[in-house]
Protein backbone atom coordinates (compact mmCIF):
# COMPACT_ATOMS: atom_id res chain seq x y z
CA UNK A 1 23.98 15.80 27.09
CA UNK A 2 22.81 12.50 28.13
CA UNK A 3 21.17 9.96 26.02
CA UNK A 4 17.73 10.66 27.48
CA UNK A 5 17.91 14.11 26.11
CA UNK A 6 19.11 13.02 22.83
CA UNK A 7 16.37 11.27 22.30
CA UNK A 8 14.30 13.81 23.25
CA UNK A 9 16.22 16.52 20.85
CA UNK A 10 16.13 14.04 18.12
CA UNK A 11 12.26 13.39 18.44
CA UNK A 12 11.75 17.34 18.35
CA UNK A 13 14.38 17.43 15.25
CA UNK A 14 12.05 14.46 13.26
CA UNK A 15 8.98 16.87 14.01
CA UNK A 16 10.67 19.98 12.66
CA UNK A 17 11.91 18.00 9.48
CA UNK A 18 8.06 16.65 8.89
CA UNK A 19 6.47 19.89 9.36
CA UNK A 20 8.87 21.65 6.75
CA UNK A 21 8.36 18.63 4.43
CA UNK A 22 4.82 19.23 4.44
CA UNK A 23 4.88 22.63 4.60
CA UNK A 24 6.95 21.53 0.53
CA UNK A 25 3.79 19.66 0.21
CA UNK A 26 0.69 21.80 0.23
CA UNK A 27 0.69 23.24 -3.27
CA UNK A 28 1.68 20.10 -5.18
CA UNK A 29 -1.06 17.52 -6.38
CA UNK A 30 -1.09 13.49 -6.54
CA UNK A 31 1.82 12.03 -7.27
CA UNK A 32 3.90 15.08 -6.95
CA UNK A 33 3.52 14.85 -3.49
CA UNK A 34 5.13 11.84 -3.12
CA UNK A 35 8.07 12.77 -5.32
CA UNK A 36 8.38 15.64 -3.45
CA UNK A 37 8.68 13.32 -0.30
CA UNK A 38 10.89 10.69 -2.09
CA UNK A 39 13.17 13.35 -2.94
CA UNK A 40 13.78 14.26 0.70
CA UNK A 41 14.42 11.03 1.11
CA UNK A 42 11.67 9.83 3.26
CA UNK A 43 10.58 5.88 2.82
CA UNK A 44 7.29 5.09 1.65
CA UNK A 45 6.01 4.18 5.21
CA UNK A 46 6.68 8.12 6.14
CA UNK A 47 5.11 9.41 3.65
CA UNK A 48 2.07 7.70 3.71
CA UNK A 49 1.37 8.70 6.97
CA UNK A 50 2.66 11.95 6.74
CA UNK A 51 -0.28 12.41 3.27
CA UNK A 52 -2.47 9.87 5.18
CA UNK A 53 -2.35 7.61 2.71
CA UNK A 54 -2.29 3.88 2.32
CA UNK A 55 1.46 2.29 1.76
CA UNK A 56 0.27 0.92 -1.40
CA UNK A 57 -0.88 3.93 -2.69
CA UNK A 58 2.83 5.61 -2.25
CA UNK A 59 4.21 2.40 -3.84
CA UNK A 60 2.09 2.69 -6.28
CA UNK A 61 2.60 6.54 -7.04
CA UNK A 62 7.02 5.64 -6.67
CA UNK A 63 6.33 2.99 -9.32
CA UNK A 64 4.30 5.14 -11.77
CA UNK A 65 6.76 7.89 -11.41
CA UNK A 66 9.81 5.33 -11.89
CA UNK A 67 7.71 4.63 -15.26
CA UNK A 68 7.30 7.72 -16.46
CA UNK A 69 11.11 8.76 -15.65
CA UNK A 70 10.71 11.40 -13.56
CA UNK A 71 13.08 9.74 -10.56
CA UNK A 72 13.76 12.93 -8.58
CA UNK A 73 17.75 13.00 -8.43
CA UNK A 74 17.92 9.58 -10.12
CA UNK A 75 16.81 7.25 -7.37
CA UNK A 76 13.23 6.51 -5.34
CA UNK A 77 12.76 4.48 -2.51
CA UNK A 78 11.35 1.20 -3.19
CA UNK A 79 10.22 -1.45 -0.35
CA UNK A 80 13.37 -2.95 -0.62
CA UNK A 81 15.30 0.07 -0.14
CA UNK A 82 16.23 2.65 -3.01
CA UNK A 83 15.92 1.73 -6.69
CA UNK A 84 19.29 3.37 -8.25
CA UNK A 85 18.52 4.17 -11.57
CA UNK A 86 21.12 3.77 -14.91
CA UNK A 87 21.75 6.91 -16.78
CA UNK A 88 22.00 6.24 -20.01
């Protein structure tokens, strides 16, 4: 396999992965979404235009989750990278 068909398999394999994140999607509301999302590990530039949403508005949703505790398996992505989170 060259490396022009690697790309091309990897572009199909980033389309397969979105589709079955959405596809996770479609019965969860607001924020839940996005935790959903965050939990698949997808930054907050993916998932706001994989919701068309507005970057801030996924920041915004990661922080009020991070507030409330709900950090799905103990970490979110931040804009920085991805907020580790103390158990305690």
């Amino acid at each position: 396999m060259d490396d022009e068909q690697f790309e091309i398999l990897l572009g199909k394999l980033d389309e397969a992965l979105r589709l079955l994140a959405l596809n996770l999607v479609k019965e969860a509301e607001g924020d839940q979404r996005v935790k959903i999302l965050a939990s698949a590990n997808f930054g907050a530039a993916e998932i706001a235009e994989m919701l068309e949403m507005k970057r801030n508005a996924v920041n915004q949703a990661l922080h009020r989750l991070r507030q409330k505790g709900k950090e799905p398996y103990e970490e979110l992505p931040t804009e920085q990278g991805t907020k580790h989170r103390e158990k305690g």
